[in-house]
C-alpha atoms as a PDB file:
ATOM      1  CA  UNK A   1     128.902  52.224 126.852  1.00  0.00           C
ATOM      2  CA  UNK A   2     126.743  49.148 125.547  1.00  0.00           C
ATOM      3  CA  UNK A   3     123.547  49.305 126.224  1.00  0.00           C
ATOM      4  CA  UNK A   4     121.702  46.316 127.944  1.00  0.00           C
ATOM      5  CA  UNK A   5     119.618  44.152 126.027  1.00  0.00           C
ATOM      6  CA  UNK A   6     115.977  43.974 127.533  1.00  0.00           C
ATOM      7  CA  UNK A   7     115.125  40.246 127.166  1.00  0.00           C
ATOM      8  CA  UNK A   8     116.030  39.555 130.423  1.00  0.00           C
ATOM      9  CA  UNK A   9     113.852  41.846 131.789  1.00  0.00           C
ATOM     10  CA  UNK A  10     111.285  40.759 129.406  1.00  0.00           C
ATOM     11  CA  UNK A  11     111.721  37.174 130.586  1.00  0.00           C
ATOM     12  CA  UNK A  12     111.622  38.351 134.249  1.00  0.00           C
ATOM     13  CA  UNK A  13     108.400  40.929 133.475  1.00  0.00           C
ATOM     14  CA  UNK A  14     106.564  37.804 131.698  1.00  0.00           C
ATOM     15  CA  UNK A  15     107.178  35.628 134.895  1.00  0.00           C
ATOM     16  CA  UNK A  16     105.750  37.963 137.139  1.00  0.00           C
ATOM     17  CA  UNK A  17     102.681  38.310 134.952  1.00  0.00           C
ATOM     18  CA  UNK A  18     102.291  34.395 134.984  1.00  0.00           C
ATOM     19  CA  UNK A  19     102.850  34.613 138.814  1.00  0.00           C
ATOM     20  CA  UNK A  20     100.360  37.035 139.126  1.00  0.00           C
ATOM     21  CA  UNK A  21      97.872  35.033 136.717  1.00  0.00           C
ATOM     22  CA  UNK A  22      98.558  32.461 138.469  1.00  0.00           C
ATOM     23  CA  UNK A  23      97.975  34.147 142.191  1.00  0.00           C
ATOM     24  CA  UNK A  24      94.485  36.378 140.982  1.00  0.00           C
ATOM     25  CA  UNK A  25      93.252  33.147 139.451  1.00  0.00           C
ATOM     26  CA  UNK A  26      93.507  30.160 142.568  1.00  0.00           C
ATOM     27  CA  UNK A  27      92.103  33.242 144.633  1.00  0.00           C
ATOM     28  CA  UNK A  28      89.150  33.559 142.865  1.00  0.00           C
ATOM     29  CA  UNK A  29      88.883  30.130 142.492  1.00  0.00           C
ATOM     30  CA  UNK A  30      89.160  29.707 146.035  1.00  0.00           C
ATOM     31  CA  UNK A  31      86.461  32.703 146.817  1.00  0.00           C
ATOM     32  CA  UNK A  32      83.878  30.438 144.442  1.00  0.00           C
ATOM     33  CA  UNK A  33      83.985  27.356 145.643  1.00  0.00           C
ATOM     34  CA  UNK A  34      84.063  28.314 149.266  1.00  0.00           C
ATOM     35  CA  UNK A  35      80.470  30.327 148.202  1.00  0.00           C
ATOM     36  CA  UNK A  36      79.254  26.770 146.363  1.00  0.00           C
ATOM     37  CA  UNK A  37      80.349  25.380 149.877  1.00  0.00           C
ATOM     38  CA  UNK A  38      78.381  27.855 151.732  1.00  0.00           C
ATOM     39  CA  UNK A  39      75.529  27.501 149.638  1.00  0.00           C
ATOM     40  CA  UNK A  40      75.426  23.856 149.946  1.00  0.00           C
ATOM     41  CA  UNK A  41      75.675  23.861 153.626  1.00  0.00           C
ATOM     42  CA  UNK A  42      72.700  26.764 153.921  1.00  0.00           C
ATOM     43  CA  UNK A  43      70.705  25.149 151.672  1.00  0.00           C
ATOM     44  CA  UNK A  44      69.988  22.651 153.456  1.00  0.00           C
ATOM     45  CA  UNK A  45      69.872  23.973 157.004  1.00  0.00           C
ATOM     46  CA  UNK A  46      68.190  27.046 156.147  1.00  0.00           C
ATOM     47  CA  UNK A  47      66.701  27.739 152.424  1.00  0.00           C
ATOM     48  CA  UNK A  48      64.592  24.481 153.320  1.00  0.00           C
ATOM     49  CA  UNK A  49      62.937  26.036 155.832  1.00  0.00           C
ATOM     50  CA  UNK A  50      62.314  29.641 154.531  1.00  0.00           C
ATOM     51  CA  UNK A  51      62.086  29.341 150.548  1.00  0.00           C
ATOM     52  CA  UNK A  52      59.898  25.814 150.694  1.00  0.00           C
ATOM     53  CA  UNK A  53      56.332  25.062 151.936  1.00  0.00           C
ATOM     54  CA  UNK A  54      56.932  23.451 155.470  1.00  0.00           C
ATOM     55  CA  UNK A  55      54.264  20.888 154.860  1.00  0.00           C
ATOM     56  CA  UNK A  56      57.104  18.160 154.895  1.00  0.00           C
ATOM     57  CA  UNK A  57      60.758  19.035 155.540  1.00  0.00           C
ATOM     58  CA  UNK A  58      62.342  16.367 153.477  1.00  0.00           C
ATOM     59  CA  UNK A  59      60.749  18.076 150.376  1.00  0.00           C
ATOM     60  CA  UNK A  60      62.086  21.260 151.115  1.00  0.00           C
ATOM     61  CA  UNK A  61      65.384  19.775 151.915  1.00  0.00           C
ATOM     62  CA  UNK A  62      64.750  17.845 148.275  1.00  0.00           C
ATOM     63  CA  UNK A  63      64.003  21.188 146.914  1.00  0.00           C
ATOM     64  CA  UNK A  64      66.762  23.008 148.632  1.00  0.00           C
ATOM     65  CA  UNK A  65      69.625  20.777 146.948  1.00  0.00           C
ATOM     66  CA  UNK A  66      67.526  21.035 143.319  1.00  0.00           C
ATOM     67  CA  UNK A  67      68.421  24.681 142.916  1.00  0.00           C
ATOM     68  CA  UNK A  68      71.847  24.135 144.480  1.00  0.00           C
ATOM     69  CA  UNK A  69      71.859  21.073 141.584  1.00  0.00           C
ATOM     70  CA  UNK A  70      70.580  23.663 139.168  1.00  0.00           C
ATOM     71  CA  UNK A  71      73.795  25.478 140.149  1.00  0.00           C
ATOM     72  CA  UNK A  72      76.063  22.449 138.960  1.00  0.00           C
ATOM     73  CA  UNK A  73      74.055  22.179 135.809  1.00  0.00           C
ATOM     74  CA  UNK A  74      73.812  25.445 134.733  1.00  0.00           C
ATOM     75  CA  UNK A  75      77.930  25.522 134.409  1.00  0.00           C
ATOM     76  CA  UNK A  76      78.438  24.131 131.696  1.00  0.00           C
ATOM     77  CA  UNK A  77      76.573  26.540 129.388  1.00  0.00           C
ATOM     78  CA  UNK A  78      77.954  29.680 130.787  1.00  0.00           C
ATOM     79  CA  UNK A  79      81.063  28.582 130.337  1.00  0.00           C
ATOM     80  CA  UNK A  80      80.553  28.210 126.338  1.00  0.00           C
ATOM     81  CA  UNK A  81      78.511  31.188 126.160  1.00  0.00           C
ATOM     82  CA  UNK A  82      80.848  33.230 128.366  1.00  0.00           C
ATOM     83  CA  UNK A  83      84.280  31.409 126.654  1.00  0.00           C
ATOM     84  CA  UNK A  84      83.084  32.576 123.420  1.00  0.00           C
ATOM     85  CA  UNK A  85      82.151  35.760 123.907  1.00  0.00           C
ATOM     86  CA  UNK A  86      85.266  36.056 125.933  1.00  0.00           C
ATOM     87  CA  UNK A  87      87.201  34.770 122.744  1.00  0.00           C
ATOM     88  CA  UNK A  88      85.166  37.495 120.801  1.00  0.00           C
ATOM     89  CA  UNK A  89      85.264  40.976 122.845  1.00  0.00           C
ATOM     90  CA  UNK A  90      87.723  40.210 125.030  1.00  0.00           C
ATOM     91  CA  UNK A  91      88.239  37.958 128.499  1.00  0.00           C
ATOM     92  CA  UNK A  92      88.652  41.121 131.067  1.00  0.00           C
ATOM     93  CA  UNK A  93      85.672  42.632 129.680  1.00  0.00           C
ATOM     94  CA  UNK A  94      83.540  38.720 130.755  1.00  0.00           C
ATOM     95  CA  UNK A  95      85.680  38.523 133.909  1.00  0.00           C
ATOM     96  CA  UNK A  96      84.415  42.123 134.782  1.00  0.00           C
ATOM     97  CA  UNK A  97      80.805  41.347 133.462  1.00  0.00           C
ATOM     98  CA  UNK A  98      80.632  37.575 135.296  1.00  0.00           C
ATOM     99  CA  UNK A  99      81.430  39.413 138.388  1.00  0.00           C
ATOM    100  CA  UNK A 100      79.085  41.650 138.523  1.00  0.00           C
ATOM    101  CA  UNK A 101      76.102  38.753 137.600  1.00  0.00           C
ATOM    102  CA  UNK A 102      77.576  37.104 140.536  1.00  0.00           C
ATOM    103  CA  UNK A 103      77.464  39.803 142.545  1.00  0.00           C
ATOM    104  CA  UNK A 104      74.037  40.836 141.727  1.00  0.00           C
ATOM    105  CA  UNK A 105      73.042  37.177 141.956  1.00  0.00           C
ATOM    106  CA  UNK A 106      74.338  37.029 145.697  1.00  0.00           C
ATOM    107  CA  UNK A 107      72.881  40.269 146.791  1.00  0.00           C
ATOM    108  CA  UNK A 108      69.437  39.057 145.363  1.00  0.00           C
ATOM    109  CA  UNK A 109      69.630  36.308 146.880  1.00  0.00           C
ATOM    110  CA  UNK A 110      70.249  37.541 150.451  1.00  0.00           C
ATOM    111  CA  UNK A 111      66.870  39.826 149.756  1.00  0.00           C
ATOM    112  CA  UNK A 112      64.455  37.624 148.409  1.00  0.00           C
ATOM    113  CA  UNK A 113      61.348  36.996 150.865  1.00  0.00           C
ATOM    114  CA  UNK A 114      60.410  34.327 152.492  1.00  0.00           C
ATOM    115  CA  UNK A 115      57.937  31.624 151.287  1.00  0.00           C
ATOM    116  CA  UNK A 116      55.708  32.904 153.709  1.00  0.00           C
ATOM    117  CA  UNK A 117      55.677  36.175 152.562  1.00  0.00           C
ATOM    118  CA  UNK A 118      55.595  35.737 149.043  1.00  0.00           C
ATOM    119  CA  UNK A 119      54.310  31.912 148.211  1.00  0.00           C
ATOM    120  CA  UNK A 120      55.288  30.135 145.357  1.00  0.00           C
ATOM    121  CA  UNK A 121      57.585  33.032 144.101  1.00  0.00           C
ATOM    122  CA  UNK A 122      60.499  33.136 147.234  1.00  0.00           C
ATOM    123  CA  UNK A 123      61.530  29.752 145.257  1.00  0.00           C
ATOM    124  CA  UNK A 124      61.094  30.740 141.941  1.00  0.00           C
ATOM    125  CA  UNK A 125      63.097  34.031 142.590  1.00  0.00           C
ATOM    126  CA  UNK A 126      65.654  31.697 144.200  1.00  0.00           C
ATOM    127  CA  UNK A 127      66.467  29.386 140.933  1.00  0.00           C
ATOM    128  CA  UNK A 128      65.981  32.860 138.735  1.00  0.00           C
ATOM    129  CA  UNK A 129      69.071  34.112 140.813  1.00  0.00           C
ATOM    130  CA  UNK A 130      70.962  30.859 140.955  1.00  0.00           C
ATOM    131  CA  UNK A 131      71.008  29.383 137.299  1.00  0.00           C
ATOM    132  CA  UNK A 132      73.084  33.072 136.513  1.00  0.00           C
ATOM    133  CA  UNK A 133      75.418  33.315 139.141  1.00  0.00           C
ATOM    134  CA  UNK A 134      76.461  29.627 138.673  1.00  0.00           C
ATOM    135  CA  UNK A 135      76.609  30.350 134.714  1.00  0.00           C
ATOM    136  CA  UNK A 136      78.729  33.532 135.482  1.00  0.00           C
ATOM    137  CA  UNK A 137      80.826  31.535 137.935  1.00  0.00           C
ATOM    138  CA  UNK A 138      81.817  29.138 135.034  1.00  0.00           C
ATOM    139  CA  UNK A 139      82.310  31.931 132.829  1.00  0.00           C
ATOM    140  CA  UNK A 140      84.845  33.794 134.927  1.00  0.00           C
ATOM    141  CA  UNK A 141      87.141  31.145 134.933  1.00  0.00           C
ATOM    142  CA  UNK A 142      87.385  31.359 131.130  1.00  0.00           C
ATOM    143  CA  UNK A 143      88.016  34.951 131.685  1.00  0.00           C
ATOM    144  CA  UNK A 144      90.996  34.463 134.341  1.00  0.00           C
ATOM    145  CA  UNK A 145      92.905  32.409 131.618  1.00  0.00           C
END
C-alpha cells in the first residue's frame, strides 16, 4: 500500500487556520468598535453629567468627547509599542496582555465615583483609565495578525 502524501491535508489544515484567523480577528474587531461606539454615545449623555462640574453642560459635554478624543489619540502609540513588543516576545503573549488592560480599563471605569463624590479626580481617573485601554485596543490588533 502507498501511503498518502500529507500536503493536502497540510493545505486544508493551513486554510482552516486562516479561516479561523480570519473569524477570531473581525470578532474582536467587531467587540471594539461597538465599545468605542458605546463610549461615544455615553459620553455624551451620561459621563457629562457625572464625571464634569455641572456649572455649564456644554463644557462637560466638551470635556466628555476630550477623553473619548484622548481615546483616538492614544492609538497610535500603543500600537508601536504593543507591535514591537509583539514582534519581540511574541503576539499571543500582547493579545493576552492588551486584553486584560482593556479589561481592567473597562471595569475601572464602570467604578470610578462621581464628580460629586470625589471632585477634580472622577475625571482625572477617567482619562488615567482611557488613554490604556484605547492604547491596548490598538495593540491587540497587532497581536490578532
Amino acid at each position: 500500500m502507498m501511503k498518502q502524501t500529507t500536503a493536502p491535508q497540510s493545505a486544508k489544515d493551513a486554510r482552516r487556520k486562516l479561516r479561523q484567523v480570519v473569524t477570531s480577528s473581525t470578532i474582536g474587531a467587531m467587540v471594539e468598535w461597538y465599545d468605542f461606539f458605546l463610549y461615544g454615545v455615553v459620553a455624551g449623555l451620561v459621563f457629562n453629567k457625572l464625571y464634569f462640574p455641572s456649572s455649564d453642560p456644554v463644557v462637560g459635554t466638551l470635556l466628555a468627547y476630550a477623553t473619548f478624543a484622548a481615546g483616538f489619540v492614544a492609538r497610535p502609540l500603543g500600537g508601536v509599542i504593543f507591535g514591537h513588543f509583539g514582534d519581540t516576545l511574541g503576539r499571543k503573549k500582547m493579545l493576552v496582555l492588551t486584553l486584560m488592560i482593556m479589561g481592567v480599563a473597562t471595569t475601572a471605569i464602570g467604578l470610578i465615583p462621581t464628580y460629586d463624590q470625589i471632585g477634580i479626580w472622577a475625571p482625572i481617573l477617567l482619562l488615567l483609565c482611557r488613554v490604556p485601554k484605547a492604547s491596548a485596543w490598538a495593540g491587540s490588533g497587532a497581536g490578532r495578525c
